[in-house]
C-alpha atoms as a PDB file:
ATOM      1  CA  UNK A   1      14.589  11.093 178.613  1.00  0.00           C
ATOM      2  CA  UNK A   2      14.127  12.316 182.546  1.00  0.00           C
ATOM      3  CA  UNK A   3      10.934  13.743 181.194  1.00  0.00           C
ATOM      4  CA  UNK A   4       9.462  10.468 180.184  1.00  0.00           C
ATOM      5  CA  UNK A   5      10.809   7.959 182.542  1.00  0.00           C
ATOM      6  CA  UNK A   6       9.172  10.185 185.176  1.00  0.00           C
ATOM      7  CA  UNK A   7       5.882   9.979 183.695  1.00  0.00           C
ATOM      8  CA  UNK A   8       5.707   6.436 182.541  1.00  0.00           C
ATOM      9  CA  UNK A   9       6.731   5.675 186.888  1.00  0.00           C
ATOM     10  CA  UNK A  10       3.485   8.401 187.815  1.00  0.00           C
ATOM     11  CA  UNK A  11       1.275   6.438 185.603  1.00  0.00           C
ATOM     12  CA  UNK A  12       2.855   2.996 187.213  1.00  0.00           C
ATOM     13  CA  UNK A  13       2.476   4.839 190.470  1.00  0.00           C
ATOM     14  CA  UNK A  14      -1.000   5.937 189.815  1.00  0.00           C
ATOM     15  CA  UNK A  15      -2.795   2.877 188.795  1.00  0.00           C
ATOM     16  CA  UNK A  16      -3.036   0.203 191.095  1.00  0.00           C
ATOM     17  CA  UNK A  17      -3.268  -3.078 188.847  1.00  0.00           C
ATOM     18  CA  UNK A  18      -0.312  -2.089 186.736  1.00  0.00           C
ATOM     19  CA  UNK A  19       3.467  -2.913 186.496  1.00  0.00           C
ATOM     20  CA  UNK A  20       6.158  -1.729 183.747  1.00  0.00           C
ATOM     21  CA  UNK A  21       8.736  -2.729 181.836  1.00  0.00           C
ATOM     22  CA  UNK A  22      11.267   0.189 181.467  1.00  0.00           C
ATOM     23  CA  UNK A  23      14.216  -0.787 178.356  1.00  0.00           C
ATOM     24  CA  UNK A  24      17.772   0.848 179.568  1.00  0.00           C
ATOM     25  CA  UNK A  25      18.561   3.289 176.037  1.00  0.00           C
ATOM     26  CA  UNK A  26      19.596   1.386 173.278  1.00  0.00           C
ATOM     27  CA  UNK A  27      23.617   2.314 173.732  1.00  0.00           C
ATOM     28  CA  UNK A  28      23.782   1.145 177.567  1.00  0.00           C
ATOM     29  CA  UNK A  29      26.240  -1.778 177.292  1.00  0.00           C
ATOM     30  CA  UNK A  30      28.355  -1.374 180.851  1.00  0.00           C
ATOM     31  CA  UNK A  31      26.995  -2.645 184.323  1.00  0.00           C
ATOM     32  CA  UNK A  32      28.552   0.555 185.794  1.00  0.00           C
ATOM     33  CA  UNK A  33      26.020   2.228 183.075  1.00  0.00           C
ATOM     34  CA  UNK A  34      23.140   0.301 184.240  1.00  0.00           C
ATOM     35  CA  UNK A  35      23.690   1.363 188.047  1.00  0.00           C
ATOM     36  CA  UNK A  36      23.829   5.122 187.527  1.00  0.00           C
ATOM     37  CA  UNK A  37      20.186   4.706 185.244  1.00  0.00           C
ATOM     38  CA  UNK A  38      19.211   2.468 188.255  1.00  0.00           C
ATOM     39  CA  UNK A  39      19.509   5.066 190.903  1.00  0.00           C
ATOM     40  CA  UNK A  40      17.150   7.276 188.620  1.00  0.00           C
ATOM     41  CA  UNK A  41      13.806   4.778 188.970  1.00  0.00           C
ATOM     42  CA  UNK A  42      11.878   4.604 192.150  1.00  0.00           C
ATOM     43  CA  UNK A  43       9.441   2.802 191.400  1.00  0.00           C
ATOM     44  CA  UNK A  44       7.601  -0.195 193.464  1.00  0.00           C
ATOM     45  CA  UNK A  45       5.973  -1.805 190.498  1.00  0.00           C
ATOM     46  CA  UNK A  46       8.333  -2.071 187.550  1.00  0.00           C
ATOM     47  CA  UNK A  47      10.725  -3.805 185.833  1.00  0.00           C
ATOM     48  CA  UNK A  48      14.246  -2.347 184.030  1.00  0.00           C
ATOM     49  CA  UNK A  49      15.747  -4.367 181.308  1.00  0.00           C
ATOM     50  CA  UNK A  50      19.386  -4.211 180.456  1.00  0.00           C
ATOM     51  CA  UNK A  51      19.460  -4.356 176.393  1.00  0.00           C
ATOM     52  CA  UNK A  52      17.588  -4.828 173.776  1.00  0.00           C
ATOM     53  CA  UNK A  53      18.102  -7.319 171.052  1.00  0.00           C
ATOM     54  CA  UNK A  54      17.916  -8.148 167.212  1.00  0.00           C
ATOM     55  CA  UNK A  55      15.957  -9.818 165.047  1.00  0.00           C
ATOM     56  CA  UNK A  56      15.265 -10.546 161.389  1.00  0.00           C
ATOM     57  CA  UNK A  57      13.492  -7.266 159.627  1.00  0.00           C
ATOM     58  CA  UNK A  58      10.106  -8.558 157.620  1.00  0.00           C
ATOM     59  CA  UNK A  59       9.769  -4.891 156.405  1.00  0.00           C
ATOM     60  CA  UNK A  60      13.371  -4.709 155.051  1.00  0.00           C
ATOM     61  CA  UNK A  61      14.319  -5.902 151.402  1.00  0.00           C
ATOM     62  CA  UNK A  62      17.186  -6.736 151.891  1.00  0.00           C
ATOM     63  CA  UNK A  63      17.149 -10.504 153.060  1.00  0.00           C
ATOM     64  CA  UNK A  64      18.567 -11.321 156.237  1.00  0.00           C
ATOM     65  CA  UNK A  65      18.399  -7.285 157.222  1.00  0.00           C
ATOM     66  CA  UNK A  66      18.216  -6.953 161.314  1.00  0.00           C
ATOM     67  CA  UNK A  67      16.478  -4.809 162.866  1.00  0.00           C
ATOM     68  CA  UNK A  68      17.682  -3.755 167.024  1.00  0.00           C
ATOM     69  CA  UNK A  69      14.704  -3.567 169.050  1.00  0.00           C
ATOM     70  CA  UNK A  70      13.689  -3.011 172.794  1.00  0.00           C
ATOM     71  CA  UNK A  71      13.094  -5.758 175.197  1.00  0.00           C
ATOM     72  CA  UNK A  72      10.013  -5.106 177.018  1.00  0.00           C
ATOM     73  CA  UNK A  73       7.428  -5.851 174.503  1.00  0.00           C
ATOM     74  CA  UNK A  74       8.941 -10.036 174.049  1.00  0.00           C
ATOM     75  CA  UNK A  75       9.357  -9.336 178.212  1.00  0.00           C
ATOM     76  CA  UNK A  76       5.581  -8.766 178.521  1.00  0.00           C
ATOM     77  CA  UNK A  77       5.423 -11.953 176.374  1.00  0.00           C
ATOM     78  CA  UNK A  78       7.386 -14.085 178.308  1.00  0.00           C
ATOM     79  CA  UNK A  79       6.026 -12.442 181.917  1.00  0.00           C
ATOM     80  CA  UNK A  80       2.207 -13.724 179.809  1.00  0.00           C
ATOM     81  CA  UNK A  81       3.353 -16.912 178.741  1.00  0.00           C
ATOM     82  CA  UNK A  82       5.087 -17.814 182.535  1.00  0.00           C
ATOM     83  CA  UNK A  83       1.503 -16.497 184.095  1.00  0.00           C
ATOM     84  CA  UNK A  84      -0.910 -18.786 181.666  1.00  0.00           C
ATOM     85  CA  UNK A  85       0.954 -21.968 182.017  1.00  0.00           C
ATOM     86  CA  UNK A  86       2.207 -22.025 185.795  1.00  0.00           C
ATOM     87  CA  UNK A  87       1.000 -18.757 187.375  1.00  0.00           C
ATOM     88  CA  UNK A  88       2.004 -15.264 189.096  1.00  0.00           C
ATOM     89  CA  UNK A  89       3.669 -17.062 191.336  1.00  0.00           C
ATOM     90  CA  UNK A  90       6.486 -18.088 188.640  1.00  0.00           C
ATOM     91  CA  UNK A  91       9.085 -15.732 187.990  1.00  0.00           C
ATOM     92  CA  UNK A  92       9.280 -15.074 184.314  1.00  0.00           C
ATOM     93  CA  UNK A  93      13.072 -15.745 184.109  1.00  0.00           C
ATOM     94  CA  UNK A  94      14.958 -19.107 184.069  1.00  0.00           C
ATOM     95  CA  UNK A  95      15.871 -21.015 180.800  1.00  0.00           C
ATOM     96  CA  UNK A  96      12.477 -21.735 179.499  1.00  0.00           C
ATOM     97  CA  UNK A  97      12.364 -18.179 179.928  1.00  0.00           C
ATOM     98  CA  UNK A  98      13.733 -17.724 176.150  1.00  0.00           C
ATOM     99  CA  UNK A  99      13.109 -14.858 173.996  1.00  0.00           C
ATOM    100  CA  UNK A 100      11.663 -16.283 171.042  1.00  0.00           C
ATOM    101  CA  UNK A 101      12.758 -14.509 167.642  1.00  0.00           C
ATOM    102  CA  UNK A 102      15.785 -12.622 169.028  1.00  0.00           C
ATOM    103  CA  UNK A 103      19.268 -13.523 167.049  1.00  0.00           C
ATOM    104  CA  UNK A 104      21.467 -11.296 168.953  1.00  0.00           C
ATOM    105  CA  UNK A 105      21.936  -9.020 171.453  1.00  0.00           C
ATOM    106  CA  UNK A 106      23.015  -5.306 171.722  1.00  0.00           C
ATOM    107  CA  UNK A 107      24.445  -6.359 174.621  1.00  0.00           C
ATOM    108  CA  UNK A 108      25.396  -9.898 176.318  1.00  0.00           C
ATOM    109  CA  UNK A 109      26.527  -8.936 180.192  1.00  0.00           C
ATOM    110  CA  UNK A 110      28.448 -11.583 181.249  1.00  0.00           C
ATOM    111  CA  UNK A 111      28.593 -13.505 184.814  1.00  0.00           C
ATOM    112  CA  UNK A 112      30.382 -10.620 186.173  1.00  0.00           C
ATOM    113  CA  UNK A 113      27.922  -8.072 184.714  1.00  0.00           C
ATOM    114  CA  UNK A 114      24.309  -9.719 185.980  1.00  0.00           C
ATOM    115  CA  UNK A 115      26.093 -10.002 189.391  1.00  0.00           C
ATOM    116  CA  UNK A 116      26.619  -6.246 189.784  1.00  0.00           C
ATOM    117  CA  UNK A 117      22.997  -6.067 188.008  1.00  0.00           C
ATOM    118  CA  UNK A 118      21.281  -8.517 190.209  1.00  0.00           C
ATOM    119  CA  UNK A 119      21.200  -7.078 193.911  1.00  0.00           C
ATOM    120  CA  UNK A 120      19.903  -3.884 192.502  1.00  0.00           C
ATOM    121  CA  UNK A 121      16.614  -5.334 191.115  1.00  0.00           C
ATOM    122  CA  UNK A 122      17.824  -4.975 187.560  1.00  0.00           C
ATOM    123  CA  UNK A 123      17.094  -7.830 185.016  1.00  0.00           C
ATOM    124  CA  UNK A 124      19.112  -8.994 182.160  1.00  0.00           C
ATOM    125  CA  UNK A 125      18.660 -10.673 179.129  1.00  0.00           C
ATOM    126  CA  UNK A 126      21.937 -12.889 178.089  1.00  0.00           C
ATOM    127  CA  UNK A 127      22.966 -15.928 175.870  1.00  0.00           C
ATOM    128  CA  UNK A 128      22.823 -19.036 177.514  1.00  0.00           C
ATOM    129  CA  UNK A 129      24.865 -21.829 176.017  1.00  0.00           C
ATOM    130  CA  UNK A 130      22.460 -24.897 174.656  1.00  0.00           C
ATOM    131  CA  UNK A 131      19.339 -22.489 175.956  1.00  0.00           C
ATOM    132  CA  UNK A 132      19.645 -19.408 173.451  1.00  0.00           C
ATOM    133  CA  UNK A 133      18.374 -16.029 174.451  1.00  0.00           C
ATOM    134  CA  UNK A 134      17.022 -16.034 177.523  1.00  0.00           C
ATOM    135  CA  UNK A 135      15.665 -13.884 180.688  1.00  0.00           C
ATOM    136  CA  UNK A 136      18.346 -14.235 183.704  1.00  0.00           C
ATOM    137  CA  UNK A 137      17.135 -11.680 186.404  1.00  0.00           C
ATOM    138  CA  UNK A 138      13.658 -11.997 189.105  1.00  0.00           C
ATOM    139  CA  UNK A 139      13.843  -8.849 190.464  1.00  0.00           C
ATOM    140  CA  UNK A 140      12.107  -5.701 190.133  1.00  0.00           C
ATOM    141  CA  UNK A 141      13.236  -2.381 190.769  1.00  0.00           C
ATOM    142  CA  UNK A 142      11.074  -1.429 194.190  1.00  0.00           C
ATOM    143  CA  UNK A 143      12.903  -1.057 197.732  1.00  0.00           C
ATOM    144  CA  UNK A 144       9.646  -2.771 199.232  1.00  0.00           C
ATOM    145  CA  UNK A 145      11.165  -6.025 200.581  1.00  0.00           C
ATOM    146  CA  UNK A 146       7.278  -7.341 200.102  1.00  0.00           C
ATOM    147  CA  UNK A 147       7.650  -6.760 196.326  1.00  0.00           C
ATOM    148  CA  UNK A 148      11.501  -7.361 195.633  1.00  0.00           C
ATOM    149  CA  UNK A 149      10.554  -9.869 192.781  1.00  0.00           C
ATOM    150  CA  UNK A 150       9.141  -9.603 190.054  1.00  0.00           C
ATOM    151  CA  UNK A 151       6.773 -12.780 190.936  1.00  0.00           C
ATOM    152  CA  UNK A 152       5.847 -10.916 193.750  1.00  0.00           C
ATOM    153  CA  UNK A 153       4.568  -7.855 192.163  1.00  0.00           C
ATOM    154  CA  UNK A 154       2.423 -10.272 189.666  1.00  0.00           C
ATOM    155  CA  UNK A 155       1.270 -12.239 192.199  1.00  0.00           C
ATOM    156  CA  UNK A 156      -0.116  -9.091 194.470  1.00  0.00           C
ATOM    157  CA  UNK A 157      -2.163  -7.856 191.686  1.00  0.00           C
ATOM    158  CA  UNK A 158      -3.368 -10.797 191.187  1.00  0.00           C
ATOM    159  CA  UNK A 159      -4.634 -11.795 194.540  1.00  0.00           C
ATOM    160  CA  UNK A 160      -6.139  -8.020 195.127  1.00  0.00           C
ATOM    161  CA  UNK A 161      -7.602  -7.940 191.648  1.00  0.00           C
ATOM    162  CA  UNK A 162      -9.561 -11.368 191.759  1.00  0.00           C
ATOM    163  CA  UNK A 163     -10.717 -10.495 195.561  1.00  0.00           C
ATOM    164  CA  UNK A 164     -12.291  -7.390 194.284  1.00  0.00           C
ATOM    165  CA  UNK A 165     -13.935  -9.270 191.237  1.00  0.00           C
ATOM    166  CA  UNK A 166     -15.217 -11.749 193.871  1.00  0.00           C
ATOM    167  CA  UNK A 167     -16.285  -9.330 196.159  1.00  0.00           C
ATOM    168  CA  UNK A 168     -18.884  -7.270 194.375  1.00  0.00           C
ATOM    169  CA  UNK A 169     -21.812  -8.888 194.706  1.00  0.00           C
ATOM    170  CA  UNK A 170     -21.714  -8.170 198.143  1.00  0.00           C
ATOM    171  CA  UNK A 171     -21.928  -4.272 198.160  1.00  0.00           C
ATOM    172  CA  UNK A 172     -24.741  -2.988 199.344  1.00  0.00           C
ATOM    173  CA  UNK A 173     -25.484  -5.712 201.515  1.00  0.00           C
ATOM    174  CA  UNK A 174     -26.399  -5.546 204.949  1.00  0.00           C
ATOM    175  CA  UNK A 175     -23.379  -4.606 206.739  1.00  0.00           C
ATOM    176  CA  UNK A 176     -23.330  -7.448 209.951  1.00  0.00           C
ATOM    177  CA  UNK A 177     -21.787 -10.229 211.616  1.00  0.00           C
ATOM    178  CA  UNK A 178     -24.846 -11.951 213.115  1.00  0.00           C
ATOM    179  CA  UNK A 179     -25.615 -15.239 211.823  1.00  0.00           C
ATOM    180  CA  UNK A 180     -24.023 -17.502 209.868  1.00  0.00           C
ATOM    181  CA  UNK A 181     -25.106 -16.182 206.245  1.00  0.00           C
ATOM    182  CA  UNK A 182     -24.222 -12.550 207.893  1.00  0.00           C
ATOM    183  CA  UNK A 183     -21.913 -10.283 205.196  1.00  0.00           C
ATOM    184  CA  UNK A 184     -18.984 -10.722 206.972  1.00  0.00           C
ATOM    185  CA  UNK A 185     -18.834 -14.403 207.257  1.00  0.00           C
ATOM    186  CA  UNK A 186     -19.645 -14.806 203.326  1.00  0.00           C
ATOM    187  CA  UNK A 187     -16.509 -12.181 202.730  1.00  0.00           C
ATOM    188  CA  UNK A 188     -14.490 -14.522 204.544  1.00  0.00           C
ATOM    189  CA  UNK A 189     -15.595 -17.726 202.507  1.00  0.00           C
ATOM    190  CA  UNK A 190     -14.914 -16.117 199.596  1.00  0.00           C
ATOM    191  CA  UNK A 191     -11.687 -15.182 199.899  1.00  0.00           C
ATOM    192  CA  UNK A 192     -10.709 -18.349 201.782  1.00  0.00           C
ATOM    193  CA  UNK A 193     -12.132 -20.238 198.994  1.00  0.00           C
ATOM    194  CA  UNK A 194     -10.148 -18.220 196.455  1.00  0.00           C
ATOM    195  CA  UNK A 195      -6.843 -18.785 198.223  1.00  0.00           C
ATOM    196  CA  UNK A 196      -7.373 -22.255 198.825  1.00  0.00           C
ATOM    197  CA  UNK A 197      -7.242 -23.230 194.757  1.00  0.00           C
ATOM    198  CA  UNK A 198      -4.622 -20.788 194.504  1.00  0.00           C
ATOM    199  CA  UNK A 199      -2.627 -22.771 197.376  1.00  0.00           C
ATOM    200  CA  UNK A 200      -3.405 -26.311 195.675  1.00  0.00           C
ATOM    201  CA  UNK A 201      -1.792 -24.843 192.356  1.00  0.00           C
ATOM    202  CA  UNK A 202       1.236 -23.930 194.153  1.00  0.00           C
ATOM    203  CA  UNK A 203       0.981 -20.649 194.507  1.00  0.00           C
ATOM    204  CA  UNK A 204       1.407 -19.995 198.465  1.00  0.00           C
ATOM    205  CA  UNK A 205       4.010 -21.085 200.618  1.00  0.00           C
ATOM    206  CA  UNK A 206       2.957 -23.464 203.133  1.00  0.00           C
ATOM    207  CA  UNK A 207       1.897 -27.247 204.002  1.00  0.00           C
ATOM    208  CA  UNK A 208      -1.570 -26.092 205.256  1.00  0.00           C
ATOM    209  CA  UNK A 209      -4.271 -23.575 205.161  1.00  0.00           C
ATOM    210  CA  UNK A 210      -3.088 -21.906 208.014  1.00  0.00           C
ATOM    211  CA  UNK A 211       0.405 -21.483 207.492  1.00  0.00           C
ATOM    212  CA  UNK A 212      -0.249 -20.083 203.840  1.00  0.00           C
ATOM    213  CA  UNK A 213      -3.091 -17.640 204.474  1.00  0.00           C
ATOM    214  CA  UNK A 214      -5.922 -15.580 206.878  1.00  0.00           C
ATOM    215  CA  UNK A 215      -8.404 -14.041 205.960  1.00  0.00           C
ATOM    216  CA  UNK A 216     -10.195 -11.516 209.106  1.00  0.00           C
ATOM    217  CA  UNK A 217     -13.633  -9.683 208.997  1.00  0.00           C
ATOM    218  CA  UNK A 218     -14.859  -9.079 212.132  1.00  0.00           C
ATOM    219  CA  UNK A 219     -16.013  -6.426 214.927  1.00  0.00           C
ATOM    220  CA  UNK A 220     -12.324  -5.453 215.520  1.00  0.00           C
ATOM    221  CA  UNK A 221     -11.845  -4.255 211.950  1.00  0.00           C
ATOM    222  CA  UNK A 222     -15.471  -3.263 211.616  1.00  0.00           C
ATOM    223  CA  UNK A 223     -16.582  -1.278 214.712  1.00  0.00           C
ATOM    224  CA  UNK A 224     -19.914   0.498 214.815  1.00  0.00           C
ATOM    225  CA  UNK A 225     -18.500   4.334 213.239  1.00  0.00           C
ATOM    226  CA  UNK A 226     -16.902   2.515 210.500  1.00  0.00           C
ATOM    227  CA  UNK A 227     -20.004   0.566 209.849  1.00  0.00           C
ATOM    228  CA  UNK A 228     -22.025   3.384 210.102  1.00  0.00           C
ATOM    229  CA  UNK A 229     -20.114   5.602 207.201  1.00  0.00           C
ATOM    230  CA  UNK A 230     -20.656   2.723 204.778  1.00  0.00           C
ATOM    231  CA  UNK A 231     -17.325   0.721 204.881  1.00  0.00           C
ATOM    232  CA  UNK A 232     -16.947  -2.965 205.597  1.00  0.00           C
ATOM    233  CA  UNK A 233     -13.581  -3.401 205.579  1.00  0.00           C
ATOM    234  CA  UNK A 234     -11.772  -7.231 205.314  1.00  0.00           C
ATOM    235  CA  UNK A 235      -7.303  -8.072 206.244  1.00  0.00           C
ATOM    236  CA  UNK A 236      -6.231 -10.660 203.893  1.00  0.00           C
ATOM    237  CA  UNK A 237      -2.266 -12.072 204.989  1.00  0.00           C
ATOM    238  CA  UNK A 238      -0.529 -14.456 202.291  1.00  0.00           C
ATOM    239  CA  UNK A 239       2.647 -16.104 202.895  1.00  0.00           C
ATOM    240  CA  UNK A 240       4.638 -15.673 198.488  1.00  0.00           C
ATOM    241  CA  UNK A 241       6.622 -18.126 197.501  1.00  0.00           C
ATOM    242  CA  UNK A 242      10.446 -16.422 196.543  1.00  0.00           C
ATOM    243  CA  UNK A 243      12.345 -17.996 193.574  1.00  0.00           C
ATOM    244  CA  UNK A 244      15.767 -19.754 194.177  1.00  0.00           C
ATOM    245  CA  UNK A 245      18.086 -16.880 192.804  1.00  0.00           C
ATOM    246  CA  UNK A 246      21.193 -19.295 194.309  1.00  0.00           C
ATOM    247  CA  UNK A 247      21.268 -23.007 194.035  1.00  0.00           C
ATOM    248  CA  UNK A 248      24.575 -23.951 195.929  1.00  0.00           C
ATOM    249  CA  UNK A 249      26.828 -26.925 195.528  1.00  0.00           C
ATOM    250  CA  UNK A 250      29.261 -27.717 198.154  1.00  0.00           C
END
């Protein structure tokens, strides 16, 4: 309903680390469909899937029974399973991307259909021949260009979540740049540190250091008023890695 789509994208909206998963109803089976419930979400950190799928019933009696489900929950799964084995930085779509239990699907867009779908951030679930069931869409629904992919999303909240995990045991420290174990300078080490192992796993565009990351805490950002009302405040710039929606043969 209009009434609960808009409060599931407040409570998206609302809480920083989040991102959903919205399922398209159960009886969407046209791209044409999919666009009109498209230009309903505005949302910069969430997902729409195009169908749900089937799979066996344990609670039926009848053996064999299926029962139609949504998508979002083996989604979440898959989105879990990319995350702990490569990292945020890995779209959770592809053909290892396969949804694991599903025998069928409400609906199986074809090439035609996940074009359409595609550019509009929408992602679709199809059958893949000698892959199964499988996740065939990166995007995410926001019109930020900084979070068009899904990846992208992940991969923000997890660079701003572990830099505010590393960062607390320096509140309430003294607030200065002067000498080299000043607050500032240990900010900066941190968070250089952190990005460093996340660039040596792959997870930041760029040969070097510099060309994947910055991190800045100095007098610019930190003049005397600002220091003065209790802030120390620290820029962090990352350079994402984008997956390869379009491998082209000539």
């Amino acid at each position: 309903s209009d009434a609960l789509r808009t409060g599931f994208i407040d409570y998206i909206d609302n809480h920083e680390f989040t991102v959903g998963i919205l399922d398209a109803p159960m009886g969407t089976v046209t791209a044409t469909d999919m666009k009109i419930l498209r230009k309903k979400i505005n949302c910069e950190r969430a997902i729409l899937i195009n169908t749900w799928h089937r799979v066996n019933d344990p609670l039926s009696d009848v053996s064999g029974k299926y029962r139609t489900i949504p998508s979002s929950g083996a989604y979440a799964g898959i989105a879990a399973r990319t995350i702990e084995k490569i990292g945020p930085w890995k779209a959770p779509a592809g053909t290892d991307a396969k949804v694991n239990g599903a025998i069928e699907l409400v609906w199986d867009a074809k090439k035609g259909d996940t074009d359409m779908m595609n550019p509009l951030g929408i992602v679709s679930i199809v059958t893949k021949p000698n892959y199964g069931i499988v996740v065939w869409g990166a995007r995410s629904v926001s019109n930020d260009s900084n979070y068009k992919y899904v990846s992208d999303i992940l991969m923000d909240i997890y660079l701003r979540k572990s830099v505010q995990l590393a960062t607390q045991p320096f509140v309430f420290e003294p607030n200065e740049g002067d000498g080299d174990a000043n607050l500032w300078n240990r900010i900066i080490a941190s968070c250089e540190g952190f990005l460093e192992y996340v660039r040596l796993q792959g997870g930041l565009k760029g040969k070097t250091s510099a060309e994947a990351y910055y991190v800045k805490c100095d007098a610019e950002l930190n003049p005397e008023p600002m220091v003065q009302r209790g802030y120390c405040i620290t820029e962090i710039g990352y350079a994402s890695k984008k997956p390869a929606e379009f491998v082209v043969f000539r």
